[in-house]
Protein backbone atom coordinates (compact mmCIF):
# COMPACT_ATOMS: atom_id res chain seq x y z
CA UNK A 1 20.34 24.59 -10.01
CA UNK A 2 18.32 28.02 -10.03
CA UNK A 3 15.08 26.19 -10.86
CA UNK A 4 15.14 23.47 -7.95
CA UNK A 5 16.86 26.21 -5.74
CA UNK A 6 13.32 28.37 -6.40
CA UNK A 7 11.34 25.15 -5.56
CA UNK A 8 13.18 24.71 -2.66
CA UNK A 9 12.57 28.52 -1.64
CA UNK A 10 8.69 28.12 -2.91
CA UNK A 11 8.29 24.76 -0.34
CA UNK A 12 9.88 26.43 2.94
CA UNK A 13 7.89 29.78 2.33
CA UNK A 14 4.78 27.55 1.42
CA UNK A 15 5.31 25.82 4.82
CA UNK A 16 5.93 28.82 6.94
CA UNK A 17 3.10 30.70 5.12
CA UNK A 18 0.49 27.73 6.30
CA UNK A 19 1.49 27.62 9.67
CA UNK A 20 0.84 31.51 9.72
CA UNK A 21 -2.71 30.44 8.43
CA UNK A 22 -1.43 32.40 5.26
CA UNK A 23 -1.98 29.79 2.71
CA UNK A 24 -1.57 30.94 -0.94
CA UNK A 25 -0.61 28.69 -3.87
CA UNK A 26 1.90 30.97 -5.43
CA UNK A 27 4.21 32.94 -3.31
CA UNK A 28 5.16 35.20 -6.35
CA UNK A 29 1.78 36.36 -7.68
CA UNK A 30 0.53 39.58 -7.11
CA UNK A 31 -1.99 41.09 -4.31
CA UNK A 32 -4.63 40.57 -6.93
CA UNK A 33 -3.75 37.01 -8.01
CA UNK A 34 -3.78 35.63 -4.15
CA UNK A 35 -7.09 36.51 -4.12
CA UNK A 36 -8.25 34.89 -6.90
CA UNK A 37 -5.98 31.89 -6.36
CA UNK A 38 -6.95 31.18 -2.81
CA UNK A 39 -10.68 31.31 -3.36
CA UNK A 40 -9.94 27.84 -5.86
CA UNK A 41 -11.17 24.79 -3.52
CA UNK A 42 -10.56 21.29 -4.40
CA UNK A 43 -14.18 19.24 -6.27
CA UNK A 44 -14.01 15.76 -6.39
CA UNK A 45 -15.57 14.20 -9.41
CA UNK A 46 -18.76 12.33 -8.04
CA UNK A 47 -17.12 8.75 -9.51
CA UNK A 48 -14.10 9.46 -7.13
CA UNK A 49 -16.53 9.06 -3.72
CA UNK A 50 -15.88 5.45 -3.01
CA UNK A 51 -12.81 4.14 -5.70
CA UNK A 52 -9.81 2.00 -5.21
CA UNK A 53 -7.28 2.80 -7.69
CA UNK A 54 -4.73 0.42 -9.91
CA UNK A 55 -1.86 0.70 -11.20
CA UNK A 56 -1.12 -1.24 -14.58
CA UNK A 57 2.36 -1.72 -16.08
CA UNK A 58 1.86 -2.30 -19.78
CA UNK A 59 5.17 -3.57 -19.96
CA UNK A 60 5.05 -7.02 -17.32
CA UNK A 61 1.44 -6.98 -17.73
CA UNK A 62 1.39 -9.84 -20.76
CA UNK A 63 4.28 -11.41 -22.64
CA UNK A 64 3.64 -9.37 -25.41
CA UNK A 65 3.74 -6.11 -23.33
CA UNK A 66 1.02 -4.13 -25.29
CA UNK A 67 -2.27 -2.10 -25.02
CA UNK A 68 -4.13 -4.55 -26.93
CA UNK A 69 -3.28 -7.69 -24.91
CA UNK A 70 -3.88 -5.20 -21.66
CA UNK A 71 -7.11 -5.00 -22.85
CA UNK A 72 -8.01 -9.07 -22.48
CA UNK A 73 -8.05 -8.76 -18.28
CA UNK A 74 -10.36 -6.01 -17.79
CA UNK A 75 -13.29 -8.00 -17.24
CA UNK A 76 -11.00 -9.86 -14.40
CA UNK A 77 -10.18 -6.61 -12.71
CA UNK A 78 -14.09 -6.00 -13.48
CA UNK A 79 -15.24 -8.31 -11.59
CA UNK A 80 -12.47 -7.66 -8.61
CA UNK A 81 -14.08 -4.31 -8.46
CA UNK A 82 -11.74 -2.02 -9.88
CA UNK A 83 -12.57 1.53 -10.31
CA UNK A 84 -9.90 3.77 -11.59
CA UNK A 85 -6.92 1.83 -13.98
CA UNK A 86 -3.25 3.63 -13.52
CA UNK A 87 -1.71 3.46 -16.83
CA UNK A 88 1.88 3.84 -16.71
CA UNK A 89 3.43 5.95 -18.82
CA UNK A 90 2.23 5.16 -22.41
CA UNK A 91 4.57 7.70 -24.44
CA UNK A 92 7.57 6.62 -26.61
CA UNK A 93 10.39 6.44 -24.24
CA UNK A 94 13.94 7.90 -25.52
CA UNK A 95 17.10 6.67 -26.51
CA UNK A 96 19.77 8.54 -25.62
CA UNK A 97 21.11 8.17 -22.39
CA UNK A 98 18.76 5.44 -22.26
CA UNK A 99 19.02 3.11 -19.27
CA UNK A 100 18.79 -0.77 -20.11
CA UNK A 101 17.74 -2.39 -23.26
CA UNK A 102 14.21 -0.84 -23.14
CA UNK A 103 14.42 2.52 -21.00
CA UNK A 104 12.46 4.25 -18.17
CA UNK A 105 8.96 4.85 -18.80
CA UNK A 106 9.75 7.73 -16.97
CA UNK A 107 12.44 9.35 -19.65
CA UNK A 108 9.31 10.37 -22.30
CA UNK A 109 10.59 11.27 -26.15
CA UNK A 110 6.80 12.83 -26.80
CA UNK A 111 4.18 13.79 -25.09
CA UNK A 112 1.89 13.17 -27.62
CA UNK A 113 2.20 9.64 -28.87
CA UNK A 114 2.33 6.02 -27.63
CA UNK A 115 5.10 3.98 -27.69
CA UNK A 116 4.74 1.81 -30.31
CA UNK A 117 6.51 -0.90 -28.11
CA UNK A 118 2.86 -0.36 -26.58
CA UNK A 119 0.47 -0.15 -29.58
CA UNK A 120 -1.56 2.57 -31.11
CA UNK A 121 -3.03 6.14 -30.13
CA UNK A 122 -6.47 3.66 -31.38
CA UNK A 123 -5.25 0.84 -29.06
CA UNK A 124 -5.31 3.15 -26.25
CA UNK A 125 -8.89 5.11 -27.36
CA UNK A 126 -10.50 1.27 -27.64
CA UNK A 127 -8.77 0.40 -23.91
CA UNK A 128 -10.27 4.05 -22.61
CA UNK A 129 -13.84 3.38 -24.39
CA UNK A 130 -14.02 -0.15 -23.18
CA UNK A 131 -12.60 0.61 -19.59
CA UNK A 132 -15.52 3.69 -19.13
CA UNK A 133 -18.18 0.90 -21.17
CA UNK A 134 -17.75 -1.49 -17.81
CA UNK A 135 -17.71 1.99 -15.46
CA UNK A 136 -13.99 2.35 -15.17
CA UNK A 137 -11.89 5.45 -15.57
CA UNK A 138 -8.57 6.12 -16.44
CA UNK A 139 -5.57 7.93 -15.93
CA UNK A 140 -1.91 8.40 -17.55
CA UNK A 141 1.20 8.76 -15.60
CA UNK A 142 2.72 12.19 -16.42
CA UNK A 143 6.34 12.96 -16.47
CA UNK A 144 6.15 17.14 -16.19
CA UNK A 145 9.37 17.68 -14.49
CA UNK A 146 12.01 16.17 -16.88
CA UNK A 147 11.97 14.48 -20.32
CA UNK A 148 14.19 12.43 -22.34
CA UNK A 149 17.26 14.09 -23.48
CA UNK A 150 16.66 13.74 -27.41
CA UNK A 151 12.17 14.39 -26.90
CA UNK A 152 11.20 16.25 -29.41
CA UNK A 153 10.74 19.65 -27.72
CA UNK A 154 14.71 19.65 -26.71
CA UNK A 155 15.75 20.23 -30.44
CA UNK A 156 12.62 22.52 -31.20
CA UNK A 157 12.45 24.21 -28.17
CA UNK A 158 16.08 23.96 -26.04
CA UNK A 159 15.11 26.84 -24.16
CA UNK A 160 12.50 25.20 -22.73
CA UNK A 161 14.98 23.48 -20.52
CA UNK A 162 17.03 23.85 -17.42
CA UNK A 163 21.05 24.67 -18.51
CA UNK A 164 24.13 24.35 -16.88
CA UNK A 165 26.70 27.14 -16.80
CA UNK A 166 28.27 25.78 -19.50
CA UNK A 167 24.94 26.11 -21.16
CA UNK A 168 24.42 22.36 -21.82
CA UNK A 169 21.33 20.73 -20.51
CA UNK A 170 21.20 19.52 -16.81
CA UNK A 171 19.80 16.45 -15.17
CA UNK A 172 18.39 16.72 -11.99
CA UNK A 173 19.92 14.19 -8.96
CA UNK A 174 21.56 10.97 -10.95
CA UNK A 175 18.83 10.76 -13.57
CA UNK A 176 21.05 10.64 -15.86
CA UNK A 177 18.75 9.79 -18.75
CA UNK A 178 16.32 12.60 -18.62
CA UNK A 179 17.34 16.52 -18.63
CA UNK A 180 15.43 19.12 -16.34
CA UNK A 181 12.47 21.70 -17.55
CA UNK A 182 12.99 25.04 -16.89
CA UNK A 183 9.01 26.46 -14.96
CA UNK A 184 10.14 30.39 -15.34
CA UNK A 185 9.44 29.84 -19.02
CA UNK A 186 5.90 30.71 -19.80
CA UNK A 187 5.58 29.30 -23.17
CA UNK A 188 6.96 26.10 -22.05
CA UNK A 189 4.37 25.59 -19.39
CA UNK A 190 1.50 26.66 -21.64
CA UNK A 191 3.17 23.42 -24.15
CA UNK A 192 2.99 21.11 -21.59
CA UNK A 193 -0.75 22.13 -20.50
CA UNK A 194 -1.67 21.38 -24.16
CA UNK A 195 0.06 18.57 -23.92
CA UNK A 196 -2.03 17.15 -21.07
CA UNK A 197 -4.86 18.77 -22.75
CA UNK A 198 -4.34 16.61 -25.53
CA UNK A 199 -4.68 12.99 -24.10
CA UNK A 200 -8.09 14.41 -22.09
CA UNK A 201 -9.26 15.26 -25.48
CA UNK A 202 -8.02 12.64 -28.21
CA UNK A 203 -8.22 9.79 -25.89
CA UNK A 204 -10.70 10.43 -23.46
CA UNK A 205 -8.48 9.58 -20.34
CA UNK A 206 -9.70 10.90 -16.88
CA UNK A 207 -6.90 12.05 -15.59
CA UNK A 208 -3.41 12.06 -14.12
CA UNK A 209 -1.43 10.36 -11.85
CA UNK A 210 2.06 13.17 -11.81
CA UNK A 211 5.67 12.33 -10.90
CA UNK A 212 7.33 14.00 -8.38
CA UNK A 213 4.61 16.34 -8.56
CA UNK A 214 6.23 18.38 -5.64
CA UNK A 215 9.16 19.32 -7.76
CA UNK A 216 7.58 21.26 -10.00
CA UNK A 217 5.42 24.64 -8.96
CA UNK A 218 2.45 24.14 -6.92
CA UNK A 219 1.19 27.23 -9.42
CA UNK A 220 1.59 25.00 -12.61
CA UNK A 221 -0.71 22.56 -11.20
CA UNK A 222 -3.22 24.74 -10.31
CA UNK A 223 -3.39 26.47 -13.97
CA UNK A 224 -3.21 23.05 -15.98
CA UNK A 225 -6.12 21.98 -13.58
CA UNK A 226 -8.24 24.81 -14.42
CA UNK A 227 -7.73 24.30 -18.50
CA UNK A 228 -8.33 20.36 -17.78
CA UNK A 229 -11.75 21.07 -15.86
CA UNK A 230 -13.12 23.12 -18.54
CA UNK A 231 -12.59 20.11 -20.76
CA UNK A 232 -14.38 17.63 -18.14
CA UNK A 233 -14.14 16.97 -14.90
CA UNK A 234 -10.65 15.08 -13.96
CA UNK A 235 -8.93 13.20 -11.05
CA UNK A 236 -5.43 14.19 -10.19
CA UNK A 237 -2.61 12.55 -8.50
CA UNK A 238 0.39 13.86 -6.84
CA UNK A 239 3.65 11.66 -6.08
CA UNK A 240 4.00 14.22 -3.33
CA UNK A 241 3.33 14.30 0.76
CA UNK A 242 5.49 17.02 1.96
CA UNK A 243 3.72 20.40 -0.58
CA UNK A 244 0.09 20.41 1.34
CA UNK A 245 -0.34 23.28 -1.52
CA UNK A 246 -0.66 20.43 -4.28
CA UNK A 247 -3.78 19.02 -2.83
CA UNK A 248 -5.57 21.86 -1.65
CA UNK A 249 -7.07 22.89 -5.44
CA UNK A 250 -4.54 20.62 -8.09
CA UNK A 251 -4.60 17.25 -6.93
CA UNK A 252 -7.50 15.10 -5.47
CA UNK A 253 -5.15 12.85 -3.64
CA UNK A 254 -1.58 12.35 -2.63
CA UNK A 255 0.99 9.44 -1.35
CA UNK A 256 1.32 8.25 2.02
CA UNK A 257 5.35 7.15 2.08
CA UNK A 258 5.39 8.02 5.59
CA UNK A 259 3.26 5.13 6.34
CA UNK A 260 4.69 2.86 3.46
CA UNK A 261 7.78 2.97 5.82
CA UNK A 262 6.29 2.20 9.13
CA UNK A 263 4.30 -0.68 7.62
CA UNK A 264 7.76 -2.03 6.49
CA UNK A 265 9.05 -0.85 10.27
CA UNK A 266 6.38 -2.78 11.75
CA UNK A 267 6.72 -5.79 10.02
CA UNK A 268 10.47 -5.40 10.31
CA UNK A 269 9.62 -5.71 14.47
CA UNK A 270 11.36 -2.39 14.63
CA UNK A 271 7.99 -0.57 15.34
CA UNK A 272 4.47 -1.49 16.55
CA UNK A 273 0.49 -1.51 15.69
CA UNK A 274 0.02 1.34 18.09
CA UNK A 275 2.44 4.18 16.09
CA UNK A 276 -0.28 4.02 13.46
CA UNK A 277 -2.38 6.33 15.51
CA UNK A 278 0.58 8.81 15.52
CA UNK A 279 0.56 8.69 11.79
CA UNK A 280 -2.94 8.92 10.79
CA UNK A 281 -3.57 11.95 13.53
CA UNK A 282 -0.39 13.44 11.37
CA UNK A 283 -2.19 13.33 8.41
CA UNK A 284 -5.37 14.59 9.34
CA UNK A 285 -3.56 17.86 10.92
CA UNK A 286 -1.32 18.35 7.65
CA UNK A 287 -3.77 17.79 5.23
CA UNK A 288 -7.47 19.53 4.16
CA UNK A 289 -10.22 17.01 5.27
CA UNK A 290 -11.48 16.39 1.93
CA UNK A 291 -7.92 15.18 0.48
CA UNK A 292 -7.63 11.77 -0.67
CA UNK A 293 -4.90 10.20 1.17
CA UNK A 294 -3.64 7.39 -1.44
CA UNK A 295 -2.14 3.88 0.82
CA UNK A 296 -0.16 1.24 -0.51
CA UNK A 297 1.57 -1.82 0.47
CA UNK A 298 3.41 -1.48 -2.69
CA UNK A 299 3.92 -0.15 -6.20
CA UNK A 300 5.93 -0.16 -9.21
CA UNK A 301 9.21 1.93 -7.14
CA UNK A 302 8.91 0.01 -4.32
CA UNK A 303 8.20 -3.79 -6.05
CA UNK A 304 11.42 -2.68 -8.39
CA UNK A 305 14.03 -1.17 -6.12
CA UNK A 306 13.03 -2.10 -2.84
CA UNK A 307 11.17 -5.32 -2.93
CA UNK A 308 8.37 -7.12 -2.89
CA UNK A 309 5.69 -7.51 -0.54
CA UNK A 310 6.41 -11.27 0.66
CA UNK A 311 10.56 -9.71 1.02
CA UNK A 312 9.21 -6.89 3.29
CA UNK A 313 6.10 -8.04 4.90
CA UNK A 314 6.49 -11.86 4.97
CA UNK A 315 2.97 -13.45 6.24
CA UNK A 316 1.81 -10.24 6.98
CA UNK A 317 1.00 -9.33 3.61
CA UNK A 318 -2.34 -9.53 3.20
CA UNK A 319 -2.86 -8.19 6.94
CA UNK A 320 -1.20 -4.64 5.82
CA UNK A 321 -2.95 -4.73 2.91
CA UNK A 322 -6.47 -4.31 4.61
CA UNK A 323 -4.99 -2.08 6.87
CA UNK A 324 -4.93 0.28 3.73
CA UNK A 325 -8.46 -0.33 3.16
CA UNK A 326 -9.75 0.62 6.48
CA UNK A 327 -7.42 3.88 7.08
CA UNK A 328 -9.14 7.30 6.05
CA UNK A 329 -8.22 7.28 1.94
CA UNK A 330 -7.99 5.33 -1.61
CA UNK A 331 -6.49 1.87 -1.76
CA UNK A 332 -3.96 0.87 -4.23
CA UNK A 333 -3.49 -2.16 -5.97
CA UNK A 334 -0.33 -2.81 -8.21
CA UNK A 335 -0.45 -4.76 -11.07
CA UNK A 336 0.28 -9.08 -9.60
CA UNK A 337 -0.75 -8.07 -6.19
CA UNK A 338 -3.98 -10.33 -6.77
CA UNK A 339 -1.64 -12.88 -8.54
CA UNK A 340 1.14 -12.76 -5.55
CA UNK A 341 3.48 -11.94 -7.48
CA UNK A 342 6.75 -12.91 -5.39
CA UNK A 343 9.82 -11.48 -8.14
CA UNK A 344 10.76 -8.28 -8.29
CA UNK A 345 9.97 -6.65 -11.65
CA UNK A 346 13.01 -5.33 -13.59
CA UNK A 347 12.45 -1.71 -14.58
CA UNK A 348 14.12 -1.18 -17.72
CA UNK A 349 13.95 -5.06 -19.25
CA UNK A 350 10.77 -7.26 -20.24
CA UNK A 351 9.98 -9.20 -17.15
CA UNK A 352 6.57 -10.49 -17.18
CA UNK A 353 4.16 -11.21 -14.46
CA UNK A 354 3.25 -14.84 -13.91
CA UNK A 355 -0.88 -15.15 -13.98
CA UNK A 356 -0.88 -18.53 -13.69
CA UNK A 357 -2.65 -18.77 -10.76
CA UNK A 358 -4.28 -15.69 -8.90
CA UNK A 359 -5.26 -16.44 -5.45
CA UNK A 360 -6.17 -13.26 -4.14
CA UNK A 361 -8.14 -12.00 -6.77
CA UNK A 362 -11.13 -12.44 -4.06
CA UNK A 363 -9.61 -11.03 -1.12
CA UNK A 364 -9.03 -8.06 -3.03
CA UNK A 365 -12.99 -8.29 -4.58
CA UNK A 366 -13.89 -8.48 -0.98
CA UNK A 367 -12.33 -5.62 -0.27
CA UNK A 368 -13.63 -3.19 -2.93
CA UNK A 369 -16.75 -4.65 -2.71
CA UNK A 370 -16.71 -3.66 1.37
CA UNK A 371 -15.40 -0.21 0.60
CA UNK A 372 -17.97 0.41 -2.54
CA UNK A 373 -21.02 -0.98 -0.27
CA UNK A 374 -19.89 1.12 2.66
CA UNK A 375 -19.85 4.84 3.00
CA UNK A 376 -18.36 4.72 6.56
CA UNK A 377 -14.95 3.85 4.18
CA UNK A 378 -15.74 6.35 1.29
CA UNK A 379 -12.72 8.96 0.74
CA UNK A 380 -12.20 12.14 2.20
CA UNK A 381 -15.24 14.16 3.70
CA UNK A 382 -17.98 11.50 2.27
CA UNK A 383 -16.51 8.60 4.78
CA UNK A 384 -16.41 8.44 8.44
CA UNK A 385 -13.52 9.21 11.00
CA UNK A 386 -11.44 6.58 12.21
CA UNK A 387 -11.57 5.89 15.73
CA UNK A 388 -9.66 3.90 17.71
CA UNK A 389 -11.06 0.34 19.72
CA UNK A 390 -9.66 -0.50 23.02
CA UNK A 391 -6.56 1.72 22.56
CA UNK A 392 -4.02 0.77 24.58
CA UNK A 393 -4.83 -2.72 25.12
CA UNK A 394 -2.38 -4.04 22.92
CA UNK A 395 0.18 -2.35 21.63
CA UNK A 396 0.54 -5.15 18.53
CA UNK A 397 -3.16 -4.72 17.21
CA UNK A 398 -4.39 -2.50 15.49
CA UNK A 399 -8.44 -2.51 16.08
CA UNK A 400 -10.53 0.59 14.42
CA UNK A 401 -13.83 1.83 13.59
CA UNK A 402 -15.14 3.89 11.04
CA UNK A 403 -18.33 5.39 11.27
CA UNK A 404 -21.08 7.04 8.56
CA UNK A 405 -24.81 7.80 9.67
CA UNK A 406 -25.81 4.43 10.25
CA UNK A 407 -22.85 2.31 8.82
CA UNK A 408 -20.39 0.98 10.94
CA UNK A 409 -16.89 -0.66 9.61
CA UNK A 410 -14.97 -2.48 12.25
CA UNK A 411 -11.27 -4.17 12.09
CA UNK A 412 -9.25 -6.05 14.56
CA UNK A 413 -5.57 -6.44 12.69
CA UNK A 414 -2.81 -8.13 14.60
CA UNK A 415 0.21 -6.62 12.77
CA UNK A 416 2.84 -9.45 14.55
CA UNK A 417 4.25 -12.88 14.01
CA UNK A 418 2.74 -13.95 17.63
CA UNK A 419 -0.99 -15.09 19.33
CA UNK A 420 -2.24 -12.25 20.00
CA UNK A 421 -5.66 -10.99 22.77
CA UNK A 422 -7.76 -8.56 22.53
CA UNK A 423 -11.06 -7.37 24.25
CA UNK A 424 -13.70 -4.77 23.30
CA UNK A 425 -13.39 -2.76 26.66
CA UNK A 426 -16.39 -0.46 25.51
CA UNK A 427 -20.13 -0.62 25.26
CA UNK A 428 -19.88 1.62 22.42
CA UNK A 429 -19.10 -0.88 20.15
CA UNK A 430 -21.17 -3.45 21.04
CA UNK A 431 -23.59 -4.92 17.85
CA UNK A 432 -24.78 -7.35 15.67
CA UNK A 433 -21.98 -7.61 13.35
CA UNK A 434 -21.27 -9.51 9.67
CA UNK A 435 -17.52 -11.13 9.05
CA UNK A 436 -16.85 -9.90 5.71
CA UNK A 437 -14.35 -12.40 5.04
CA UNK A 438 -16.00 -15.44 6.49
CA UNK A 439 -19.86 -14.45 5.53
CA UNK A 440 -20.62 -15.12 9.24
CA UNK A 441 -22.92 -13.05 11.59
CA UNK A 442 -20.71 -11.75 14.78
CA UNK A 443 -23.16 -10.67 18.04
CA UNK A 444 -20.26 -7.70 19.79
CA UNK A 445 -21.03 -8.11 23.95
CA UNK A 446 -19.22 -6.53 26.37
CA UNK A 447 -16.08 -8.00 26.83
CA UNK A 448 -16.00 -9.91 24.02
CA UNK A 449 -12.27 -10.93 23.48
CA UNK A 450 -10.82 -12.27 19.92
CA UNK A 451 -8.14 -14.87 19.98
CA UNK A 452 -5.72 -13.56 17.15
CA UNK A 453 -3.22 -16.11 14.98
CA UNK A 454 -0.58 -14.15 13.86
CA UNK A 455 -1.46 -11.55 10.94
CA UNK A 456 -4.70 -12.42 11.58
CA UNK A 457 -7.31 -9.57 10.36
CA UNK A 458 -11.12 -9.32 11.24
CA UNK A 459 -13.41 -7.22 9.24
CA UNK A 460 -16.68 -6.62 10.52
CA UNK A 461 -19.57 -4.28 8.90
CA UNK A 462 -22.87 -3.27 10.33
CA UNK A 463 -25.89 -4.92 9.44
């Protein structure tokens, strides 16, 4: 198709352009226009420092599957320390084409109304009000490069839209419930700015989280971030890790697939503890130091399509999941992690999450509560760098510290199903030490060596 062939054209010069140390954020502006554009530099909003994020899906959340009965667990995920809530997408979902008895959230019929499946635009201002009333924030999932095929602008506005050469409308890959937006069309990408305008304003919402943010122009982005941060300041999210563009004015923070799939390659036996350092010194080459680097052990893709966390990581669950605490970036948390949720949830049918029982509704606490407290584990340039402890030693542990003035984080991980040894080799991490999990005071001497069980974790902070 012409528009993903211009993408396609936009990425590779974007890369070469970078490596050149010739970074612009659109390759077709003028001389003028560069200059302006490449003086833009990424501002965090202060409540973004030290957050986890969460992702909610309205739909599995409750057995009713609405807004309203949402709203009844925030002062659980409260009290586990949440910080920024990841609505789904909240819009009425189309019809035609439609996939399953209830559709993808992800084919959207308007972009500026809820589902009523969902509730009320009211039901969602009273979830926004009460969210930022126990110091919350939060942000809609945005669907910017497709839409359902019968949304409202495709009758009032078909030229808004990608076209075959038969001139019907074309769906990009095998989505073949949505149909494609055409970017070359000014007016249409002033419509969807309003549109994004609009929930900022009516509803109060803090942001975005944007699929497949990389597929539409890095130039886009940039514009609808300007209008939104004259409105107030915002927190963007980019399904996106190969356009460094996106994050370097856009987006505060993008996803880290690359590591998704070596977590499921090292828990698969098929890689090891050690090839995390090759990742995260990947990362901090690619990306600006002050990008938020989002980790995950799962979400609603991977829970759906390509199972869940006890399928791929077995016992070593919880073990990866601090693992995405401790890295340089913003934890996620997808809605049942903290209730173990062991199905699969089906995408396009009601299937809702058991909360019966929610064991690790504390682990997680612990953990936000350690990366709140501790600014050696705030995001981008406000934490610390990650160093490694005793690298080498064993190539099935993964042992870090992170590092901030005077606060220290430390973690000994054994990502394996076997005992495990491990000795701190160095006097430079010696220390009185606090077991965050245990509550137990840990005095670091030289040569002090940890027996691990397998998937054992140790988290120690400074005192």
């Amino acid at each position: 198709m012409k528009q993903k062939v211009k993408i396609l054209f936009s990425l590779v010069l974007s890369a070469l352009l970078i490596t050149a140390g010739l970074t612009s954020y659109n390759q077709t502006t003028t001389k003028k226009e560069k200059k302006e554009t490449t003086q833009l530099k990424m501002k965090h909003a202060d409540w973004t420092i030290n957050a986890n994020i969460y992702e909610v899906n309205i739909r599995q959340y409750t057995p009713e599957g609405t807004i309203n009965a949402f709203r009844k667990h925030l002062p659980q995920l409260k009290d586990m320390g949440v910080d920024i809530l990841w609505l789904m997408p909240i819009q009425p979902i189309g019809e035609k084409n439609r996939k399953g008895s209830l559709g993808s959230y992800y084919s959207v019929r308007d972009y500026k109304a809820v589902n009523p499946e969902f509730g009320t635009m009211d039901d969602l201002k009273a979830l926004v009000n009460e969210a930022h009333g126990m110091g919350m924030h939060v942000i809609l999932d945005w669907v910017a490069n497709h839409s359902s095929w019968d949304n409202v602008w495709a009758t009032e506005h078909p030229e808004y839209y990608v076209k075959n050469e038969d001139g019907s409308f074309s769906s990009p890959f095998d989505w073949s419930d949505v149909i494609e937006f055409d970017y070359d069309k000014p007016a249409m990408r002033d419509s969807m700015i309003r549109a994004l305008e609009f929930w900022v304003k009516e509803a109060g919402v803090d942001g975005y989280r944007c699929d497949v943010a990389g597929m539409v122009p890095t130039d886009f982005w940039n514009d609808a971030r300007t209008r939104l941060e004259k409105i107030k300041p915002v927190f963007m999210l980019a399904e996106d890790e190969d356009n460094v563009g996106l994050v370097e004015y856009a987006f505060d923070m993008n996803y880290t697939w690359k590591m998704l799939h070596l977590m499921n390659d090292i828990a698969k036996g098929d890689k090891k503890a050690k090839d995390i350092w090759d990742n995260l010194e990947w990362s901090a080459h690619t990306f600006p130091p002050y990008t938020y680097r989002m980790y995950f052990t799962t979400n609603h893709d991977e829970n759906s399509w390509n199972g869940t966390t006890k399928e791929r990581y077995g016992d070593g669950a919880q073990a990866f999941a601090v693992l995405t605490y401790l890295v340089p970036g913003m934890p996620l948390i997808y809605s049942g992690q903290e209730a173990a949720n062991a199905k699969r949830l089906r995408f396009f049918e009601k299937d809702t999450i058991d909360w019966t029982n929610v064991p690790l509704a504390g682990f997680y606490k612990t953990l936000n509560t350690l990366k709140k407290e501790n600014k050696a584990l705030w995001n981008g340039t406000a934490g610390g760098e990650i160093i490694p402890v005793g690298k080498g030693q064993n190539d099935h542990v993964f042992a870090c510290q992170r590092k901030k003035d005077d606060n220290i984080v430390m973690a000994i991980i054994n990502l394996s199903p076997d005992n495990q040894k491990f000795t701190i080799d160095s006097d430079e991490f010696i220390g009185e030490y606090t077991d965050v999990f245990k509550d137990e005071k840990v005095s670091i001497n030289p040569g002090h060596e940890f027996q691990l069980k397998p998937w054992e974790y140790i988290v120690l902070k400074s005192q």
